[in-house]
PDB file of N, CA and C in Angstrom:
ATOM      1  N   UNK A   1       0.849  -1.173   0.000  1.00  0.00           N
ATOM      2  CA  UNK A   1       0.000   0.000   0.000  1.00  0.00           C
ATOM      3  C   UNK A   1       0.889   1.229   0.000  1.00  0.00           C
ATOM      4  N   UNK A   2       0.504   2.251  -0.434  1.00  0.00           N
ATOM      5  CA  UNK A   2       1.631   3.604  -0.793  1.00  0.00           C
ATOM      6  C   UNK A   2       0.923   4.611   0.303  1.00  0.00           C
ATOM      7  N   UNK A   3       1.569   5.289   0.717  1.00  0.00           N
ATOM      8  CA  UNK A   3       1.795   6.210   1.590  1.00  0.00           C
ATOM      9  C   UNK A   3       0.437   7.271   1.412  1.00  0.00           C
ATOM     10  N   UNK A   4       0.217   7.747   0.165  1.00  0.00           N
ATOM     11  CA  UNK A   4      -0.869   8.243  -0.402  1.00  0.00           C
ATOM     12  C   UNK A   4      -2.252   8.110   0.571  1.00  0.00           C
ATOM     13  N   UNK A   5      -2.436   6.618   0.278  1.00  0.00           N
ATOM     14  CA  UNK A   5      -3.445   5.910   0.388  1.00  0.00           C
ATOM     15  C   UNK A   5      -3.632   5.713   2.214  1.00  0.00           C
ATOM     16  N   UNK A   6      -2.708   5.659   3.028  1.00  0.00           N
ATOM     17  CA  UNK A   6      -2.266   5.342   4.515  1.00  0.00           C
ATOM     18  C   UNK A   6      -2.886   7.234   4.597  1.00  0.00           C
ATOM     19  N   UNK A   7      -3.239   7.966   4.158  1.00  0.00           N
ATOM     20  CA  UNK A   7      -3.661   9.110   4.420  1.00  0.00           C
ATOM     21  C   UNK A   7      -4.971   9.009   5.058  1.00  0.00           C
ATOM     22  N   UNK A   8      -5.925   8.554   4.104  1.00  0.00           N
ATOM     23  CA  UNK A   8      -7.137   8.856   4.457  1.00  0.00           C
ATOM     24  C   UNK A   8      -7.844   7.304   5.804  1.00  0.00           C
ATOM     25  N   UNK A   9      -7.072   6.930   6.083  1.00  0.00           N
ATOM     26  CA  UNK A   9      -6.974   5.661   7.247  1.00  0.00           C
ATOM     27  C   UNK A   9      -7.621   6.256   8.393  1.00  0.00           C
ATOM     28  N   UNK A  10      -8.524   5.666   9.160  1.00  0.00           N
ATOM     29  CA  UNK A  10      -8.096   6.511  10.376  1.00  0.00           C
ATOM     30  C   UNK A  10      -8.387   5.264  11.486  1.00  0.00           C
ATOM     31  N   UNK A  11      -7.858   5.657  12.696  1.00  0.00           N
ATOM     32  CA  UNK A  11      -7.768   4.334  13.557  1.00  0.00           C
ATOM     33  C   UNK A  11      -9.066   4.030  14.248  1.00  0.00           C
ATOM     34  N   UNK A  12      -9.350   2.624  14.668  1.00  0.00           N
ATOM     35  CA  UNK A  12     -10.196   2.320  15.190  1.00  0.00           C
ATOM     36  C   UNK A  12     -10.728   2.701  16.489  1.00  0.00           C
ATOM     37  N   UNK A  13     -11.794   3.344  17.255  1.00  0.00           N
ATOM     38  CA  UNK A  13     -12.272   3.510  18.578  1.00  0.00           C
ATOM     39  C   UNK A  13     -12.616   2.426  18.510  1.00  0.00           C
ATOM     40  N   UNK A  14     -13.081   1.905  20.434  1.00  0.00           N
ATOM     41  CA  UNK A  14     -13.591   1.610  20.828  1.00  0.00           C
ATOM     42  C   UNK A  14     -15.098   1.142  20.252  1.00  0.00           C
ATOM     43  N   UNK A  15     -16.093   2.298  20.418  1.00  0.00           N
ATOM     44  CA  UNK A  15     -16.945   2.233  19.730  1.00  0.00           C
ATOM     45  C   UNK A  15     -17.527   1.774  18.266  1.00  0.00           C
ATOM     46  N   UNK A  16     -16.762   2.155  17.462  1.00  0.00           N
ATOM     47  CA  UNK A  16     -16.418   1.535  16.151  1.00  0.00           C
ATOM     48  C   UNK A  16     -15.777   0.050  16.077  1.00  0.00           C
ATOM     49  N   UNK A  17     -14.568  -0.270  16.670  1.00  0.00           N
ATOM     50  CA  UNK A  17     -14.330  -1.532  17.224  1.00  0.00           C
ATOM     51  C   UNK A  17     -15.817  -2.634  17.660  1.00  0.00           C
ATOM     52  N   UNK A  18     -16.223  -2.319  18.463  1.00  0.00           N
ATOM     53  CA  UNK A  18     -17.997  -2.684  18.703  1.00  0.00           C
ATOM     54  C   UNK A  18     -18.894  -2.792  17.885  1.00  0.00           C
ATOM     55  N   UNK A  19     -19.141  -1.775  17.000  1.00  0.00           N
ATOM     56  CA  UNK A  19     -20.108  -1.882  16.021  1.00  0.00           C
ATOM     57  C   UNK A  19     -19.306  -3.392  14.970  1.00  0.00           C
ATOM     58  N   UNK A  20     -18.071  -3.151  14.689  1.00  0.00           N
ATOM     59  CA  UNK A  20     -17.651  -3.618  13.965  1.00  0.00           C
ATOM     60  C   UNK A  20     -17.188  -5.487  13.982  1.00  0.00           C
ATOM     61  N   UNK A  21     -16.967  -5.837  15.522  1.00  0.00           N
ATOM     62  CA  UNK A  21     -17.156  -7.152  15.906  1.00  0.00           C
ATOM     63  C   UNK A  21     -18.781  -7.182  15.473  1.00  0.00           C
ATOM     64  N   UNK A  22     -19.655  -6.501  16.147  1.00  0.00           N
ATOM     65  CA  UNK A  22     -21.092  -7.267  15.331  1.00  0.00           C
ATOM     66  C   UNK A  22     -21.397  -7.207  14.582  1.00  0.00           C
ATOM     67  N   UNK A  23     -20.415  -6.701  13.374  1.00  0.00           N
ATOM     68  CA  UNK A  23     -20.928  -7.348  12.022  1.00  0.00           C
ATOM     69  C   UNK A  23     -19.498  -8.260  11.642  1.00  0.00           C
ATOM     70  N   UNK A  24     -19.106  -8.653  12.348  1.00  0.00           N
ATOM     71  CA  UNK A  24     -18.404  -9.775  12.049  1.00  0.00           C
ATOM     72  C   UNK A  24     -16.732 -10.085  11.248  1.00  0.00           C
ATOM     73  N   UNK A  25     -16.686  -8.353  11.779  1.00  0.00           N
ATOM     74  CA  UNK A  25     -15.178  -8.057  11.647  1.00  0.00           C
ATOM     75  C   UNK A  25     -14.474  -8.207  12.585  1.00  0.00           C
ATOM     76  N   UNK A  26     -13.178  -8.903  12.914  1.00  0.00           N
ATOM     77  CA  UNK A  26     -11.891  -8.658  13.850  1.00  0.00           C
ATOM     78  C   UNK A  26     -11.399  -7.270  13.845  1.00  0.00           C
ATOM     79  N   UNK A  27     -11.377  -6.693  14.921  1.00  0.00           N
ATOM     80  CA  UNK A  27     -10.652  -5.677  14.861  1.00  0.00           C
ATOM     81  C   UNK A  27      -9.707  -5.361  15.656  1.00  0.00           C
ATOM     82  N   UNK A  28      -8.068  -4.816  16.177  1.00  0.00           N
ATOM     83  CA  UNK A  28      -7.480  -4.935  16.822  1.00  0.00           C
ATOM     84  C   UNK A  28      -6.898  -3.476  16.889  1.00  0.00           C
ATOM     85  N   UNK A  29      -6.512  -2.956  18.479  1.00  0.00           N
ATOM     86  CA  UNK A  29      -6.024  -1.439  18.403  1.00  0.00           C
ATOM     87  C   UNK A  29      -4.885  -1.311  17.301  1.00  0.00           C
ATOM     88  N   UNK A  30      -4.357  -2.067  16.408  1.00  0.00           N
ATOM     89  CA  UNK A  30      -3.573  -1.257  15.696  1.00  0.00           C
ATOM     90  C   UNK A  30      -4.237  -1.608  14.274  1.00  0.00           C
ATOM     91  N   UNK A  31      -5.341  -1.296  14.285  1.00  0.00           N
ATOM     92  CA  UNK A  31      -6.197  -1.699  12.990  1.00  0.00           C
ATOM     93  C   UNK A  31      -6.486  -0.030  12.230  1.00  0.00           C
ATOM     94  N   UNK A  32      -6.593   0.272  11.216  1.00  0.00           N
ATOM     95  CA  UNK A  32      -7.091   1.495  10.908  1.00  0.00           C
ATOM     96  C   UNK A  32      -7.739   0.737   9.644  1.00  0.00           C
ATOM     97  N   UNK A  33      -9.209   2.121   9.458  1.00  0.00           N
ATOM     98  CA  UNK A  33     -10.107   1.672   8.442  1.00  0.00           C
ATOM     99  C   UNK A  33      -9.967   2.787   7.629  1.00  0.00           C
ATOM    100  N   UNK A  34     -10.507   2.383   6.294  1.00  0.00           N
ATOM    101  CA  UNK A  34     -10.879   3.402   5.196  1.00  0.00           C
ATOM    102  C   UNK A  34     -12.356   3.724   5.680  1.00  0.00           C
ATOM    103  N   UNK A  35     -13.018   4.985   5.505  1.00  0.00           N
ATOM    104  CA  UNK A  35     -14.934   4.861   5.914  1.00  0.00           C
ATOM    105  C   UNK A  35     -15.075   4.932   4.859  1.00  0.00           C
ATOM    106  N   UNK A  36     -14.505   5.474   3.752  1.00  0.00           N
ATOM    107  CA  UNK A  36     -14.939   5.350   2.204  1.00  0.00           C
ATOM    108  C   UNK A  36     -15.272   4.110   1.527  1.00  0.00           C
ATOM    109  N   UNK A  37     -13.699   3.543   1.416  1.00  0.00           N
ATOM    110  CA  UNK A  37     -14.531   2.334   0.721  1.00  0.00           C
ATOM    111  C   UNK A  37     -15.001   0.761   1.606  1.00  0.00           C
ATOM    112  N   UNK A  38     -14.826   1.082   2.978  1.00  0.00           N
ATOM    113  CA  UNK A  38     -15.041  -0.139   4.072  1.00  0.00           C
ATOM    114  C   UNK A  38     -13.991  -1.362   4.259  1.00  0.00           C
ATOM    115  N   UNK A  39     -12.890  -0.609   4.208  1.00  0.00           N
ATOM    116  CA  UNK A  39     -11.564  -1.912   4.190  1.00  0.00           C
ATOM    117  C   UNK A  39     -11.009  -1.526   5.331  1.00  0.00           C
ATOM    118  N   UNK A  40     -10.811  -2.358   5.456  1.00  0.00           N
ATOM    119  CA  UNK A  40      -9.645  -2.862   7.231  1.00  0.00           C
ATOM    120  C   UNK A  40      -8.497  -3.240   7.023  1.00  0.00           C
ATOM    121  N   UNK A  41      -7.631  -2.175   7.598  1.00  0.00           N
ATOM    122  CA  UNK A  41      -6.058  -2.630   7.320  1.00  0.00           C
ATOM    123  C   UNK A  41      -5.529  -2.995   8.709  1.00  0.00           C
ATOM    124  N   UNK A  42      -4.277  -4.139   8.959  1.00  0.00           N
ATOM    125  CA  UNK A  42      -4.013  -4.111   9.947  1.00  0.00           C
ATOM    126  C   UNK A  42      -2.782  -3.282  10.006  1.00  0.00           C
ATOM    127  N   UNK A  43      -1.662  -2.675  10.435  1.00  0.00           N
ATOM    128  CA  UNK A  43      -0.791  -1.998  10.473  1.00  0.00           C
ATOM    129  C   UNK A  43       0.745  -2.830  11.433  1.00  0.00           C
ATOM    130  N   UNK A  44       1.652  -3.388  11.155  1.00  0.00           N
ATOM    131  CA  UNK A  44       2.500  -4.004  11.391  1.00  0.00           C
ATOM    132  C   UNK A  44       3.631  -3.088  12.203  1.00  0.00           C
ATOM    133  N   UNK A  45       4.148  -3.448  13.244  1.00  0.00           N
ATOM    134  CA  UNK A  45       5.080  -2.778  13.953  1.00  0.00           C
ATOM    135  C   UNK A  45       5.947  -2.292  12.728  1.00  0.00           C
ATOM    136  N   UNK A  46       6.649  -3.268  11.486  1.00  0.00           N
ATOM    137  CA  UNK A  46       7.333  -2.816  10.375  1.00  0.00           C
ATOM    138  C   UNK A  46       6.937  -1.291   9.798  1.00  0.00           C
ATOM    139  N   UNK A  47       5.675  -0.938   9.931  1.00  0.00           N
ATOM    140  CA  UNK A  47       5.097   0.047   9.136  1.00  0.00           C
ATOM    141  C   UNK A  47       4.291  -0.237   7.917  1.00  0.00           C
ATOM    142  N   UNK A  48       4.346  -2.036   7.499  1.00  0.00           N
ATOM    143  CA  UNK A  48       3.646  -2.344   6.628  1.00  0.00           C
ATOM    144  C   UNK A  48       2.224  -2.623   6.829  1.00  0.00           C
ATOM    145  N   UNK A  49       1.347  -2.815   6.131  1.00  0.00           N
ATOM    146  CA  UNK A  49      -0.443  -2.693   6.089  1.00  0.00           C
ATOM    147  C   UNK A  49      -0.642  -4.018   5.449  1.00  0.00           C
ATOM    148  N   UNK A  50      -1.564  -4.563   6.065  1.00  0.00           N
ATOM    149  CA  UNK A  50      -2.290  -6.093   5.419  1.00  0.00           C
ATOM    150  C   UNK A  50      -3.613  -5.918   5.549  1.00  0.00           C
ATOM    151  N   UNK A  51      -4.371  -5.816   4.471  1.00  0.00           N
ATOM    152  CA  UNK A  51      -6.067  -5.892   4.098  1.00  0.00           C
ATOM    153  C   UNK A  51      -6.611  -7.191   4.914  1.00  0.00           C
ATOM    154  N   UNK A  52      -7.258  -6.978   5.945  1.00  0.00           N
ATOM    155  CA  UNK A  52      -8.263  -8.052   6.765  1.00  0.00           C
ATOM    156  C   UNK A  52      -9.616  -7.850   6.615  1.00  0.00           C
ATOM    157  N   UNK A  53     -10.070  -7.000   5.935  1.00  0.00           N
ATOM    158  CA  UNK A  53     -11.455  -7.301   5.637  1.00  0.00           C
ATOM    159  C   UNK A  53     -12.034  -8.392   5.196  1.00  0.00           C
ATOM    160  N   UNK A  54     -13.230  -8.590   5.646  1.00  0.00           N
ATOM    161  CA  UNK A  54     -14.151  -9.820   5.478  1.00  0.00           C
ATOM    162  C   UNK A  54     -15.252  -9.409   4.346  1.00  0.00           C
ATOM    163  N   UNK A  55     -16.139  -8.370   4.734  1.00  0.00           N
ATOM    164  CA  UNK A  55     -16.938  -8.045   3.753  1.00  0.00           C
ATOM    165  C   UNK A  55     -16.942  -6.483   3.753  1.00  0.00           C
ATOM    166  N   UNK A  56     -16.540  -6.002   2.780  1.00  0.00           N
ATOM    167  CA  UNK A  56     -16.695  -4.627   3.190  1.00  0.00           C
ATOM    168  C   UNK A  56     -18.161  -4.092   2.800  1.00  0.00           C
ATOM    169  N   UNK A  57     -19.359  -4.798   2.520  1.00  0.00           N
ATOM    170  CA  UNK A  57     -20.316  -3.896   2.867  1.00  0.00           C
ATOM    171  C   UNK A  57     -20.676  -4.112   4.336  1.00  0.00           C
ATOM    172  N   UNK A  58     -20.052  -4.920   4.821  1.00  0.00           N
ATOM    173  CA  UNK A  58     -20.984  -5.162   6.401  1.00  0.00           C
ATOM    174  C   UNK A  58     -19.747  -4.279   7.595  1.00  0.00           C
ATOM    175  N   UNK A  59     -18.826  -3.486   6.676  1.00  0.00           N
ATOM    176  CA  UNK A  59     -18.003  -2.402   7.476  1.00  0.00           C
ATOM    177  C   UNK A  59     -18.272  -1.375   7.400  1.00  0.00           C
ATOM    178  N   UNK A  60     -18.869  -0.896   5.777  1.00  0.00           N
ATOM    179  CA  UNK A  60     -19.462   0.311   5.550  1.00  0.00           C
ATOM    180  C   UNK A  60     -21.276   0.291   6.475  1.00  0.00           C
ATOM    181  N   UNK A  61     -21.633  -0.839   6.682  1.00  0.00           N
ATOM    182  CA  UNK A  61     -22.823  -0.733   7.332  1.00  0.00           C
ATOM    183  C   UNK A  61     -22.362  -0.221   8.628  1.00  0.00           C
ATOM    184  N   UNK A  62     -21.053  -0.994   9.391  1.00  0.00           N
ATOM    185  CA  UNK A  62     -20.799  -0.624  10.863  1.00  0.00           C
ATOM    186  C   UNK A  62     -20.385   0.506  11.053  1.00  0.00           C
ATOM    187  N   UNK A  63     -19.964   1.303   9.685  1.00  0.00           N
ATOM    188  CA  UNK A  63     -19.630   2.607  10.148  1.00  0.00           C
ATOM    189  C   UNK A  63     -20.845   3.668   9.434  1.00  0.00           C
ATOM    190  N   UNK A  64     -21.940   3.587   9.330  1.00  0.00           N
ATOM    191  CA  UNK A  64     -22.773   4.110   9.439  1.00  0.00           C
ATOM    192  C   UNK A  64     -23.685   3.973  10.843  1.00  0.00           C
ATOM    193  N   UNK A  65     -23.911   2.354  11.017  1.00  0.00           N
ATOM    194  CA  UNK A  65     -24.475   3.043  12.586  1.00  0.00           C
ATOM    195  C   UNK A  65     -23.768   3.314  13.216  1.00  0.00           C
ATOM    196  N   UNK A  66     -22.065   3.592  13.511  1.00  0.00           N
ATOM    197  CA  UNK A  66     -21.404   4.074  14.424  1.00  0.00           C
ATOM    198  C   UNK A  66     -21.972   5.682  14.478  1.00  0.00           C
ATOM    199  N   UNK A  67     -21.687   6.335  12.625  1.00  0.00           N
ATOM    200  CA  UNK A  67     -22.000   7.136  13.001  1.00  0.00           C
ATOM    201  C   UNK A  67     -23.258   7.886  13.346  1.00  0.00           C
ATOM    202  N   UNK A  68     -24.711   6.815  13.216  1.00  0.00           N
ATOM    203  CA  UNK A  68     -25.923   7.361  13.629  1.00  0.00           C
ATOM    204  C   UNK A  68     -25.822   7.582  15.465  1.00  0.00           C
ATOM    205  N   UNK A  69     -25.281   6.446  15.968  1.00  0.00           N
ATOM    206  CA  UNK A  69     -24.790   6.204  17.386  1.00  0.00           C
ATOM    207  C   UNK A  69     -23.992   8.088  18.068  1.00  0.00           C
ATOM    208  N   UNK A  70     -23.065   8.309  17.011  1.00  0.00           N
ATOM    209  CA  UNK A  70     -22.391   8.642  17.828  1.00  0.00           C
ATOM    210  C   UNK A  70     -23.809  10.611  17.362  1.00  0.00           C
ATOM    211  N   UNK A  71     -24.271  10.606  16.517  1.00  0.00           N
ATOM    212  CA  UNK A  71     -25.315  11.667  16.151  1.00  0.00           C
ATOM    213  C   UNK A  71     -26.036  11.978  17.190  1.00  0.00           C
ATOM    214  N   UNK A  72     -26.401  10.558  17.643  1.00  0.00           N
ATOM    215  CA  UNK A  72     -27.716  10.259  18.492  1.00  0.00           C
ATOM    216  C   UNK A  72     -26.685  10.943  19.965  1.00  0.00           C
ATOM    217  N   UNK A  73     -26.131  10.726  20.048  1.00  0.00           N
ATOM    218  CA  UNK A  73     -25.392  10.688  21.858  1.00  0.00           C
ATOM    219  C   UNK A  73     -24.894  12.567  21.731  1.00  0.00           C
ATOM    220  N   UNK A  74     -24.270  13.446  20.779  1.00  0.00           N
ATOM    221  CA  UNK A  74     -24.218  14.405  20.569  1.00  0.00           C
ATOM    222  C   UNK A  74     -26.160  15.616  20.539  1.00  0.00           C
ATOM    223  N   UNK A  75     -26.887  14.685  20.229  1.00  0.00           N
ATOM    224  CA  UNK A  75     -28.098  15.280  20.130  1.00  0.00           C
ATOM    225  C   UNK A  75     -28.493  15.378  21.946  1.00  0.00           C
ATOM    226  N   UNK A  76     -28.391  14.062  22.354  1.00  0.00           N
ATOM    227  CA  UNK A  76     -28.477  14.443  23.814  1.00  0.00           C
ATOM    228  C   UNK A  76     -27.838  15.173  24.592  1.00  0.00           C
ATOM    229  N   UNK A  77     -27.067  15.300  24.414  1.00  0.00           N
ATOM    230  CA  UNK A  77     -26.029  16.047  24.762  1.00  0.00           C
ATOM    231  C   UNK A  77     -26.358  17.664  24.926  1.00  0.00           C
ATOM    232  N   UNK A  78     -26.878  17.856  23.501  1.00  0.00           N
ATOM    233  CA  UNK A  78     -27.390  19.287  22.964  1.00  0.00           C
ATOM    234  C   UNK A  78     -28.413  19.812  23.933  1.00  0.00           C
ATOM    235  N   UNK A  79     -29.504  18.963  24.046  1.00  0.00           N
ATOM    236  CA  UNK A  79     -30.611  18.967  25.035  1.00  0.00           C
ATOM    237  C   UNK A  79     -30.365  19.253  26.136  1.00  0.00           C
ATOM    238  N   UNK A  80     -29.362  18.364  26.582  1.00  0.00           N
ATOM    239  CA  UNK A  80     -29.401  18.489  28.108  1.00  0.00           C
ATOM    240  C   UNK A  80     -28.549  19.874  28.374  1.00  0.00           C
ATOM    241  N   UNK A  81     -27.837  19.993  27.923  1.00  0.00           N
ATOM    242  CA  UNK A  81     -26.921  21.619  27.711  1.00  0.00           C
ATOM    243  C   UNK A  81     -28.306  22.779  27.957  1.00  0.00           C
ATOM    244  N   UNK A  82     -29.490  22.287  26.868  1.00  0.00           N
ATOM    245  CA  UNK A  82     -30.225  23.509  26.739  1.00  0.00           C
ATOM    246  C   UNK A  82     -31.434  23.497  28.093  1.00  0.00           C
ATOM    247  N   UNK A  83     -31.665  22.077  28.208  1.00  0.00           N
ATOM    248  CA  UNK A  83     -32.632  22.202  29.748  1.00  0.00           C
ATOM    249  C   UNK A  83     -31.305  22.978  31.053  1.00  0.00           C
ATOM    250  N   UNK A  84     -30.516  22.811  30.918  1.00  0.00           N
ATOM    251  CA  UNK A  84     -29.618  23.213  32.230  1.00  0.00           C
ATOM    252  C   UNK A  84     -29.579  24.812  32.191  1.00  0.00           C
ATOM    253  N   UNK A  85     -30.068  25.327  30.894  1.00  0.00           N
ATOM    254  CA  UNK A  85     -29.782  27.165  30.692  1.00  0.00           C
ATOM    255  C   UNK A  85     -30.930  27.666  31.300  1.00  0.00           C
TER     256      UNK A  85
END
């Protein structure tokens, strides 16, 4: 993989990690994903990258409800900010 491409990566949370075991991905803290096209790279102490994806529509699914999840928890958030004024 070229350096280029290791750009738009970004590493796994917790949360995302979660969504992403239930759809039936491994994921490990030194894992980073594409959200574009739903691929899972693992990242090697070397600096080299190995593709572990299983299915990437069922990654692009986990990172859509991550991000409805994380919408939903920012909306409360908003609320409760505005009942406390």
């Amino acid at each position: 993989m070229d350096n280029e491409y290791a750009e738009n990566l970004v590493p796994v949370g917790r949360r995302l990690r979660d969504e992403l075991n239930k759809c039936g991905e491994h994921v490990t803290p030194s894992t980073l994903i594409d959200p574009v096209e739903g691929r899972i790279w693992k990242k090697f102490p070397s600096g080299s990258f190995r593709e572990i994806t299983v299915d990437s529509k069922k990654v692009l699914l986990a990172v859509e409800n991550y991000r409805n999840l994380v919408e939903s928890t920012r909306k409360k958030c908003c609320e409760s900010r505005k009942e406390r004024i």
